[in-house]
Protein backbone atom coordinates (compact mmCIF):
# COMPACT_ATOMS: atom_id res chain seq x y z
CA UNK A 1 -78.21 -134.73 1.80
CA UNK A 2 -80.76 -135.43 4.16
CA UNK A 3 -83.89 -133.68 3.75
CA UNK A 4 -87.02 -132.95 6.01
CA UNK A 5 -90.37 -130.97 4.96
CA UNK A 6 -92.65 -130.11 8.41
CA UNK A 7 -96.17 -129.60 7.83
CA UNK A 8 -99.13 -130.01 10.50
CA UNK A 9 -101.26 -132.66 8.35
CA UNK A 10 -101.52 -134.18 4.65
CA UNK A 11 -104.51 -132.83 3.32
CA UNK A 12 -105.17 -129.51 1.27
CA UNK A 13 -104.19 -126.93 -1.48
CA UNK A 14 -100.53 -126.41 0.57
CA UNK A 15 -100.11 -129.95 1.24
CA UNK A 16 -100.54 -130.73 -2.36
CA UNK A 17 -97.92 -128.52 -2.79
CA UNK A 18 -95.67 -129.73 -0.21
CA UNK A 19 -95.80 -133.18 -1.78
CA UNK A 20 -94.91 -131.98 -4.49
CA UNK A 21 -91.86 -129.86 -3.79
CA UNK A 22 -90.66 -133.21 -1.58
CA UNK A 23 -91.53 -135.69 -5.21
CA UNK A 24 -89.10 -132.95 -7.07
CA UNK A 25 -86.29 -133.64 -4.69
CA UNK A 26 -86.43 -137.56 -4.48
CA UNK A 27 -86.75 -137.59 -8.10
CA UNK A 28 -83.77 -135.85 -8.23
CA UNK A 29 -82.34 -138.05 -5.83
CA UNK A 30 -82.29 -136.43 -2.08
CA UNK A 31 -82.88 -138.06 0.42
CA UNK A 32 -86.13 -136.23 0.89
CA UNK A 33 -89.50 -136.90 3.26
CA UNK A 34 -92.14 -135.36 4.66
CA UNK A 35 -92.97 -135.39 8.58
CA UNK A 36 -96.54 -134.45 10.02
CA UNK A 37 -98.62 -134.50 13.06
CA UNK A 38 -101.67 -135.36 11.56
CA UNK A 39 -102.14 -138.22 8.69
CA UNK A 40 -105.34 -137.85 7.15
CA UNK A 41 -105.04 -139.45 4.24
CA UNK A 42 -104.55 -143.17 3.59
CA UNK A 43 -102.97 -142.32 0.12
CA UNK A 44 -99.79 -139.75 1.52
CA UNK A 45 -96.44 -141.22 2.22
CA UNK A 46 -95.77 -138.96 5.37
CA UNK A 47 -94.20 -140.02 8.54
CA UNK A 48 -95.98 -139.15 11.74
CA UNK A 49 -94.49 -137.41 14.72
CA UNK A 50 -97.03 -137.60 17.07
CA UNK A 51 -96.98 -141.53 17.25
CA UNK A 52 -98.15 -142.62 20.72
CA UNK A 53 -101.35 -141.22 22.43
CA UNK A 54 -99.71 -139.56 25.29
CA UNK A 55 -97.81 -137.49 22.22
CA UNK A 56 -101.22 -136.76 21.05
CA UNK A 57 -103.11 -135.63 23.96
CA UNK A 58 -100.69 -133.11 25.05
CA UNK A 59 -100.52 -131.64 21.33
CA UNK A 60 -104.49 -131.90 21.18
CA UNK A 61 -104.42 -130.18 24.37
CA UNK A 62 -102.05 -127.34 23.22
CA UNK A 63 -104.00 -126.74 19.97
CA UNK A 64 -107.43 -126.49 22.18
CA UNK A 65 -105.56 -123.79 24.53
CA UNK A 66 -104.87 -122.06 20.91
CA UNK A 67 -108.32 -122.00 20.45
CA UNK A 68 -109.17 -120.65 23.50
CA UNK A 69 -107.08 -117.84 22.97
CA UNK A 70 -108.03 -116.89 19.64
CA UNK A 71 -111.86 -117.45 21.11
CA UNK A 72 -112.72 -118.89 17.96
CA UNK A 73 -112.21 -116.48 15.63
CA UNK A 74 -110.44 -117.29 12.13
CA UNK A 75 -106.96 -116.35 12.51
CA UNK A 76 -104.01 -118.84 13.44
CA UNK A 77 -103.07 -117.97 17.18
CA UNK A 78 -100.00 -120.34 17.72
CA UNK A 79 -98.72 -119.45 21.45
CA UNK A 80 -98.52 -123.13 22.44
CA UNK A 81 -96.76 -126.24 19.83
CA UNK A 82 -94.83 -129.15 19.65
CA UNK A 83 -90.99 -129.17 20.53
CA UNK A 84 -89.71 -131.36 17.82
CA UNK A 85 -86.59 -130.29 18.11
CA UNK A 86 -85.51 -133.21 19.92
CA UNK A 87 -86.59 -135.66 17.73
CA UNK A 88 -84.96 -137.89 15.68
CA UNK A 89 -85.70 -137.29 12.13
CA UNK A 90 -85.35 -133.59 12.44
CA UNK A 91 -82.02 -134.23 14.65
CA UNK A 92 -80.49 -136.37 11.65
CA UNK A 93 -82.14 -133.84 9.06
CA UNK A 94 -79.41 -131.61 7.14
CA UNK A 95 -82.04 -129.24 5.83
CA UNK A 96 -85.61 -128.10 7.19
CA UNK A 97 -88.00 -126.98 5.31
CA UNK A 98 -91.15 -126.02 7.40
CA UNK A 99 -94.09 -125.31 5.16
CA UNK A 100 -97.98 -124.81 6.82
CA UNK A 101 -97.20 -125.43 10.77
CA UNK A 102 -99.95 -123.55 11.94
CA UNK A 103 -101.64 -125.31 15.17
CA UNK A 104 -98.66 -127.66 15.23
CA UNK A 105 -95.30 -125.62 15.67
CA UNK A 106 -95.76 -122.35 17.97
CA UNK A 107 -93.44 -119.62 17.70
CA UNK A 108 -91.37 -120.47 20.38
CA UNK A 109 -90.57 -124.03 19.14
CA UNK A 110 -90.07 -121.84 15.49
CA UNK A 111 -86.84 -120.37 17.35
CA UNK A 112 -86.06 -123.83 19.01
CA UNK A 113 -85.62 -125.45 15.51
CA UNK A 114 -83.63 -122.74 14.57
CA UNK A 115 -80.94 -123.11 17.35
CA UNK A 116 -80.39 -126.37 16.42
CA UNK A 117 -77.82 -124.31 14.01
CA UNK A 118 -79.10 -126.26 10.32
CA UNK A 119 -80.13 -124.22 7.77
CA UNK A 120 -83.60 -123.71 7.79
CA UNK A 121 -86.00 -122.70 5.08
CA UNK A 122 -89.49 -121.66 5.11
CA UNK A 123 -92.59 -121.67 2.59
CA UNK A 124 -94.94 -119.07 2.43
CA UNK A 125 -97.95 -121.27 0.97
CA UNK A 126 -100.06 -117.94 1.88
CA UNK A 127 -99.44 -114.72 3.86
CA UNK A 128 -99.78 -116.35 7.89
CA UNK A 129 -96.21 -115.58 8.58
CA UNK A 130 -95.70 -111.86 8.18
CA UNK A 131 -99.77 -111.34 9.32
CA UNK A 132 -101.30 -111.02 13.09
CA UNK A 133 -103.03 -114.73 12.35
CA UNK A 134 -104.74 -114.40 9.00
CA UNK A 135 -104.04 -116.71 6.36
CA UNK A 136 -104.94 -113.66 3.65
CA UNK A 137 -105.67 -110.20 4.41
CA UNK A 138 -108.26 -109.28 2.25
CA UNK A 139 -106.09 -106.11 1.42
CA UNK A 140 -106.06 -104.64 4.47
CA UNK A 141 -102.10 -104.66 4.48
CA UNK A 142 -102.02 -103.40 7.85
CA UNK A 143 -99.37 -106.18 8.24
CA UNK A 144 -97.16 -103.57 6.83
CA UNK A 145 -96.95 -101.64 9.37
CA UNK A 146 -98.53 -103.65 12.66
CA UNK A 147 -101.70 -105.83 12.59
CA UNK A 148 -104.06 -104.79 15.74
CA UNK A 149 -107.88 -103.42 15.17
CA UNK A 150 -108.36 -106.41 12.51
CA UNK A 151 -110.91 -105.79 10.03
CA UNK A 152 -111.97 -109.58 10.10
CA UNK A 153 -112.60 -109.56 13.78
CA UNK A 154 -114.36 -106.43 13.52
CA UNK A 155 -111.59 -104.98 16.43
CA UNK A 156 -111.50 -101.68 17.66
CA UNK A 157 -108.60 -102.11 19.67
CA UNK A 158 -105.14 -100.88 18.35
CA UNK A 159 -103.65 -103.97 20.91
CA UNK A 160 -106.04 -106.68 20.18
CA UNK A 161 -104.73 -110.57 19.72
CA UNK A 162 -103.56 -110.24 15.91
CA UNK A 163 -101.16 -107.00 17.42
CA UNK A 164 -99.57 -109.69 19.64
CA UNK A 165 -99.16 -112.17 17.43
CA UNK A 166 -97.47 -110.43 14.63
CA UNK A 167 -95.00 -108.79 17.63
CA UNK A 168 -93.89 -112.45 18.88
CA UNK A 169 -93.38 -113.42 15.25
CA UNK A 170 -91.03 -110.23 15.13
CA UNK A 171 -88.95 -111.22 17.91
CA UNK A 172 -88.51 -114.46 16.85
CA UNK A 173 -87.99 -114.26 13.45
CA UNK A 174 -85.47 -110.93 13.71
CA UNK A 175 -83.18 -113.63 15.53
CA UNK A 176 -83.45 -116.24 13.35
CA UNK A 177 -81.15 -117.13 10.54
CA UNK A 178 -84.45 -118.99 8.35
CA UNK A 179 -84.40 -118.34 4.73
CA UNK A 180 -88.08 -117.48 3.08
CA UNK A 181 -89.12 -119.09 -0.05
CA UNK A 182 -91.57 -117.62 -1.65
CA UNK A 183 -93.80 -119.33 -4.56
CA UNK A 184 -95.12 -115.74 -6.62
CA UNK A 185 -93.57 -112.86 -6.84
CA UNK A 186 -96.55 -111.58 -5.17
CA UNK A 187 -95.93 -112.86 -2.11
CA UNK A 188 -92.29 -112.08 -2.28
CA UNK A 189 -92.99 -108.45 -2.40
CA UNK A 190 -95.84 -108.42 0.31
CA UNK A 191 -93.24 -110.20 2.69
CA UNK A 192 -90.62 -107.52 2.40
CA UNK A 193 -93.05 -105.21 2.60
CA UNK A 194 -94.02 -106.41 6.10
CA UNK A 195 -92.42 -105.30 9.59
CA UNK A 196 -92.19 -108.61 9.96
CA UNK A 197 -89.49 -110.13 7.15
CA UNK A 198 -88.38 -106.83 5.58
CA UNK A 199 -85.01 -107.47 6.85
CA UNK A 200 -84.88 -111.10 5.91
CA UNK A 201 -83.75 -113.09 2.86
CA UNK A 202 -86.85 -113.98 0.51
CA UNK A 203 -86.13 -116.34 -2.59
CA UNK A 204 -88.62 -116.51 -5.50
CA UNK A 205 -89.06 -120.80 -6.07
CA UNK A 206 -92.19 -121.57 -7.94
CA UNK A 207 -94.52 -124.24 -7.22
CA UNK A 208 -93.91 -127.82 -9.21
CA UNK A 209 -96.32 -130.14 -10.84
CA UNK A 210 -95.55 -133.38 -12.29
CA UNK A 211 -96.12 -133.12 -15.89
CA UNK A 212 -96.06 -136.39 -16.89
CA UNK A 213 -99.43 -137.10 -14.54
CA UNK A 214 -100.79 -133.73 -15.55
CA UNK A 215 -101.00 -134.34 -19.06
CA UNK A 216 -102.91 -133.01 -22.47
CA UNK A 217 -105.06 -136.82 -23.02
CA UNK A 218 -105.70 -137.72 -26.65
CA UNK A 219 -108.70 -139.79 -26.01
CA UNK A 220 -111.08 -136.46 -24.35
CA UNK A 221 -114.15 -138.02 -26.46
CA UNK A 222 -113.89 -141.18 -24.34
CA UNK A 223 -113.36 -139.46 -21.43
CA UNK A 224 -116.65 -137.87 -22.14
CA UNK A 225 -118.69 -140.96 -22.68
CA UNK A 226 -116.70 -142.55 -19.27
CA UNK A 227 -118.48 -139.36 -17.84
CA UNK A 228 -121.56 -140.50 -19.02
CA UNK A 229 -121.73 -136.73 -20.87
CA UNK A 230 -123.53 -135.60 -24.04
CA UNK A 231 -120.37 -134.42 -26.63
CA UNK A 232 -122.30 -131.09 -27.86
CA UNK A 233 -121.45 -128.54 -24.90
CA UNK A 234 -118.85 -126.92 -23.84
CA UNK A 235 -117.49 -127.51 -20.51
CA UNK A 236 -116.75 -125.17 -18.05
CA UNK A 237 -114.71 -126.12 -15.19
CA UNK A 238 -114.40 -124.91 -11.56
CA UNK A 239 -112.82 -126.71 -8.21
CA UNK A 240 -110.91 -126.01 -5.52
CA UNK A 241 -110.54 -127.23 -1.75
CA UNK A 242 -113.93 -126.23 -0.44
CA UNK A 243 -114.98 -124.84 -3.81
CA UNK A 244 -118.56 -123.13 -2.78
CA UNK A 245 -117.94 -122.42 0.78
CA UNK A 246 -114.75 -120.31 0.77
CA UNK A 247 -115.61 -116.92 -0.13
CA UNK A 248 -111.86 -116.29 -1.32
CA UNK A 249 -112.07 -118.54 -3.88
CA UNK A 250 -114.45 -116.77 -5.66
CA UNK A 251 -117.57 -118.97 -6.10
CA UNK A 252 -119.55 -115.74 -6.19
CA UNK A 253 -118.14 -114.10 -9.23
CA UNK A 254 -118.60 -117.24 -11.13
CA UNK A 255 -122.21 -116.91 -10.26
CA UNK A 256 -122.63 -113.63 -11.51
CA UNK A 257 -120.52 -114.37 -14.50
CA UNK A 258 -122.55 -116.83 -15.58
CA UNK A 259 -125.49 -114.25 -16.12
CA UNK A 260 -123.68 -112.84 -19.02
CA UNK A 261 -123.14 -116.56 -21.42
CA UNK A 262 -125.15 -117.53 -23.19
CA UNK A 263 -125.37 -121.17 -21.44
CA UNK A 264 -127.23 -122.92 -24.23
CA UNK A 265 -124.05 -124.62 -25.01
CA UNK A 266 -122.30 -124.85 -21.77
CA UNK A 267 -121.91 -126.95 -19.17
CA UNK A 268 -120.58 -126.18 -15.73
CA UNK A 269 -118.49 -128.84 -13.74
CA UNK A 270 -117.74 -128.09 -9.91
CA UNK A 271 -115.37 -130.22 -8.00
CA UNK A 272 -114.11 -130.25 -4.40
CA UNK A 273 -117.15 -130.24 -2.29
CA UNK A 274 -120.34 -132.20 -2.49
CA UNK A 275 -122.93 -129.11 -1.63
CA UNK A 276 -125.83 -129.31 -4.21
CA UNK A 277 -127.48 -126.38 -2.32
CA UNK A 278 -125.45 -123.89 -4.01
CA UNK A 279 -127.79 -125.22 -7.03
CA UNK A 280 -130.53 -122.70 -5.97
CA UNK A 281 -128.24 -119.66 -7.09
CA UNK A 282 -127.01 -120.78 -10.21
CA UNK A 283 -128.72 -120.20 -13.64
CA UNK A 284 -131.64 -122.90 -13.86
CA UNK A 285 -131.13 -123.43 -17.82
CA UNK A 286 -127.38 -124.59 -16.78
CA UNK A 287 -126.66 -128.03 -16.67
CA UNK A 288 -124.75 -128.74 -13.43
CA UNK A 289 -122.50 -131.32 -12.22
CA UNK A 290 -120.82 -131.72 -8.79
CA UNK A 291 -118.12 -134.32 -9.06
CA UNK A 292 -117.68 -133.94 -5.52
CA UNK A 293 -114.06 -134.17 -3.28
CA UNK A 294 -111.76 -135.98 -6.05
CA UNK A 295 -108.48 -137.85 -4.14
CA UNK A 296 -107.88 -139.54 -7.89
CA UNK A 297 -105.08 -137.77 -9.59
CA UNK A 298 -106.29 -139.74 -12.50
CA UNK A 299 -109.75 -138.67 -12.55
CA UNK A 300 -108.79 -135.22 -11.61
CA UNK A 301 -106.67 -135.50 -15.21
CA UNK A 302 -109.50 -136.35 -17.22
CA UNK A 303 -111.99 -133.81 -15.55
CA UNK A 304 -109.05 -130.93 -16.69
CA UNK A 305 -108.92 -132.41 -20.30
CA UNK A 306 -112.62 -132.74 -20.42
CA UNK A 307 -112.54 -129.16 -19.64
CA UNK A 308 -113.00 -126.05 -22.38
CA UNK A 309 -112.10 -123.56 -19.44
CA UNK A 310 -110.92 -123.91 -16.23
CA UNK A 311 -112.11 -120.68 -14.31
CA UNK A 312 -110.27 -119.70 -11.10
CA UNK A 313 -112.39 -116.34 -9.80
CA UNK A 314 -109.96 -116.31 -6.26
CA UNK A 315 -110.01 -112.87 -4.48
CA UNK A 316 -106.54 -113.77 -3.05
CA UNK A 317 -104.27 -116.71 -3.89
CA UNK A 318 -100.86 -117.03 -4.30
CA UNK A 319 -99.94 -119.78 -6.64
CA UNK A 320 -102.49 -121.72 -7.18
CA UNK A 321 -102.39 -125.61 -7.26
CA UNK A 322 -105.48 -125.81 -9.67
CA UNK A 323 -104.05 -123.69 -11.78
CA UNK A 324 -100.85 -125.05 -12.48
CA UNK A 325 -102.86 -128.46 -12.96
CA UNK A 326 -104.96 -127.11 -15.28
CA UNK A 327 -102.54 -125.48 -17.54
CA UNK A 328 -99.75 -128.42 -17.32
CA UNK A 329 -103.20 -130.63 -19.01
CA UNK A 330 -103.64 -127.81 -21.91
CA UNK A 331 -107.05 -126.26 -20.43
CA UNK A 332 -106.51 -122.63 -20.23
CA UNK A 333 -107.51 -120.62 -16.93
CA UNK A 334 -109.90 -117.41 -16.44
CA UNK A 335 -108.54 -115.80 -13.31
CA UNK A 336 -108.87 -111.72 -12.29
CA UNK A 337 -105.46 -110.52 -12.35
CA UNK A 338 -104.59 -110.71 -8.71
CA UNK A 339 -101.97 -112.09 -6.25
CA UNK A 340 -99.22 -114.54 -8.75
CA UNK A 341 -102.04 -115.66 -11.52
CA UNK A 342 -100.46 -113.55 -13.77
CA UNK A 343 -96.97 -115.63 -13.36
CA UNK A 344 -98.97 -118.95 -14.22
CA UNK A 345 -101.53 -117.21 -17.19
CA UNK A 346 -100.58 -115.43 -20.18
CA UNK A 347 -103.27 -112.97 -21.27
CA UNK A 348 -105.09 -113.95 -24.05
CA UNK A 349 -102.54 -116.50 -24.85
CA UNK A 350 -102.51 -119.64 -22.25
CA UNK A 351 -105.84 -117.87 -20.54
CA UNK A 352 -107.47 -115.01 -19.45
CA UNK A 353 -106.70 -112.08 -16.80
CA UNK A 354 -110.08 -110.59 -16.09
CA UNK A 355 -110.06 -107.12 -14.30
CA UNK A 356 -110.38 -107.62 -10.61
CA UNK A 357 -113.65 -109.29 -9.69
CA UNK A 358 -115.27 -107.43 -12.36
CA UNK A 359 -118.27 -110.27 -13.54
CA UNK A 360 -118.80 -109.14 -17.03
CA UNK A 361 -115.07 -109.60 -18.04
CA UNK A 362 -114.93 -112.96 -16.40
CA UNK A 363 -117.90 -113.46 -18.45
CA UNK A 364 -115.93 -112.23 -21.62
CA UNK A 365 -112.92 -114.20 -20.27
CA UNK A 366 -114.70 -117.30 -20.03
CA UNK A 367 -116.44 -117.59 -23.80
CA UNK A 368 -113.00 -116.46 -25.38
CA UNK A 369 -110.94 -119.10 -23.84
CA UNK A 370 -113.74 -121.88 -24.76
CA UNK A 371 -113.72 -120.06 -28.50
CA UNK A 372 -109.78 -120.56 -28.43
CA UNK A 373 -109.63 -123.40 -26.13
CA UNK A 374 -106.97 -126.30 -28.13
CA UNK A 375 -105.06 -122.89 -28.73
CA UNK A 376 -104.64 -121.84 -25.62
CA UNK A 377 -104.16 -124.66 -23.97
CA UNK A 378 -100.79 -125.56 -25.81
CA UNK A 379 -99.58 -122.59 -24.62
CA UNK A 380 -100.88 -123.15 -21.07
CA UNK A 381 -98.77 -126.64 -21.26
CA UNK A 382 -95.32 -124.76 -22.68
CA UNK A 383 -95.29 -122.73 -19.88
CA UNK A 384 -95.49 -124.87 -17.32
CA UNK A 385 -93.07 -127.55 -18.41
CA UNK A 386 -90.68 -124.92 -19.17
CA UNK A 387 -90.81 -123.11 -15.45
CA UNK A 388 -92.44 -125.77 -13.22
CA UNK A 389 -91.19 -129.30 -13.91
CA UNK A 390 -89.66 -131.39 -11.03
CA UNK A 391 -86.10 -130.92 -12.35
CA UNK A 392 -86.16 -127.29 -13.01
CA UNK A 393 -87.81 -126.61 -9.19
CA UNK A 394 -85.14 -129.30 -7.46
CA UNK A 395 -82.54 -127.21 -8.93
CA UNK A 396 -83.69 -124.03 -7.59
CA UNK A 397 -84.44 -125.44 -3.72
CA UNK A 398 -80.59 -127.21 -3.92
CA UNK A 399 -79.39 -123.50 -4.84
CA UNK A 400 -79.96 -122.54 -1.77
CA UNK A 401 -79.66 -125.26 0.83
């Protein structure tokens, strides 16, 4: 079986999982690879489809004519793409599996790979699909009806562009035979509660990790001195793909969290950005660390063992990379009990489910997993390499090629 994953470039929280999902299947011996338009990374084994500069102009060119349409504004407006239809890997490819396209495959080539009569699957890494261009709605839902007079773009029309662009998904998608994977049960149910795939199939596959890289260390007190840390505080950790600037992660709530700890003993750790600004409205008796954008699985590793708490404060987020990181090294997660973090965390056993964005009980959530940390954890670990192991996630994707 001959296996190929679409995605528009290597680099990010669904790319991670992407790899991921593509490592499960070689390891369990399909023929398996991942096809891009834009490499990024020096570290990814991807193949690129855009491989002359002629290629690359006219995609460049169809992205900026995106942009013009959306006039800037933060939703995914995909009128114009790529035909890749045509080419070769995808030709020779048994299965497709098209995971975040957006700015790369428009919805017209979407029902051009779908002629090609293979089956085709597709994974909702967050909620773009089913939505008139927004990669989370901020519980708005109007994508269960029709999107149009879009809270993000401030819109007062009923026909504005995010109308439009949840119509042409419609059409396309109501005469498409693509099967939906969906990583939480979250999204599951918000997709069939859309106009847009309540008549299609949707199968629950959970993200993988490999758990034999993600791993409980036995050596955390020289992982500490490699850190160059003092061994008397408790470490809290926090991270994320543009951890301080995205306001759905949840950078915020941390903040105010923090005002309720007593921080005497703590120390906070903040990876995936290198903004020390964000110093300025954090507690001043804190110590800080920014360990800036980490590309090191292995140093990612020890920064989750070195951990007490791994705190996740997301406003949206479907199945979290972090999180299943975290947990599969034994360093149980504070999250508010939103979108699938109460598939990955067991309250009060492998973490903490804080009420939704309520600071104090992150607060609470946060000193009771650091007073029950090595407990915790264990259980954070079982979990994971009972339900999200390459093997066990293989097995579900080959169930329904």
């Amino acid at each position: 079986m001959n296996v190929v994953h679409i995605s528009t470039t290597d680099c990010g929280g669904a790319f991670r999982a992407t790899e991921r999902i593509n490592d499960a299947l070689v390891h369990y011996g399909i023929d398996s690879k991942i096809i891009v338009r834009t490499k990024k990374s020096p570290k990814s084994d991807v193949c690129v489809i855009i491989d002359s500069p002629i290629k690359s102009f006219f995609s460049k060119t169809k992205n900026f004519m995106n942009l013009i349409l959306a006039k800037g504004l933060p939703i995914f407006c995909d009128y114009f793409g790529t035909d890749i239809s045509k080419m070769i890997d995808v030709q020779n490819a048994d299965v497709i599996v098209l995971h975040s396209v957006s700015n790369f495959i428009s919805y017209k080539e979407l029902g051009k790979i779908c002629d090609l009569g293979k089956p085709v699957l597709y994974v909702m890494h967050d909620m773009s699909i089913f939505t008139g261009g927004c990669i989370y709605d901020n519980y708005c839902e109007k994508y269960r009806e029709r999107c149009g007079k879009c809270p993000v773009l401030h819109s007062n029309h009923e026909k504005d562009i995010t109308y439009y662009n949840q119509k042409i998904k419609k059409e396309i998608i109501s005469k498409s035979k693509i099967k939906f994977i969906a990583p939480s049960r979250w999204i599951a149910e918000c997709s069939k509660n859309s106009s847009v795939l309540k008549e299609k199939d949707v199968f629950i596959i959970p993200n993988s990790i490999d758990t034999n890289i993600f791993n409980i260390a036995n050596n955390k007190t020289q992982i500490i001195r490699e850190f160059g840390f003092k061994p008397c505080k408790k470490n809290i950790l926090f991270g994320a793909t543009r951890a301080t600037e995205n306001p759905i992660k949840g950078f915020k709530y941390l903040c105010k969290a923090l005002e309720f700890i007593n921080l005497a003993d703590k120390r906070l750790l903040i990876f995936g950005n290198e903004d020390n600004a964000v110093k300025e409205i954090l507690p001043r008796d804190l110590e800080i660390h920014f360990m800036g954008n980490i590309n090191d699985d292995k140093k990612l590793v020890q920064l989750y063992n070195l951990a007490d708490v791994f705190v996740a404060p997301s406003r949206q987020e479907n199945y979290p990379g972090t999180v299943l990181e975290a947990s599969s090294c034994g360093t149980p997660t504070v999250a508010f009990s939103i979108g699938g973090m109460p598939e990955i965390i067991s309250h009060r056993n492998s973490g903490y489910l804080a009420q939704p964005f309520e600071a104090r009980d992150l607060a609470f959530g946060i000193q009771y997993c650091v007073e029950h940390s090595e407990k915790m954890g264990s259980k954070a670990r079982e979990h994971i390499v009972e339900n999200n192991t390459y093997n066990v996630i293989a097995e579900k994707y080959l169930a329904w090629f």
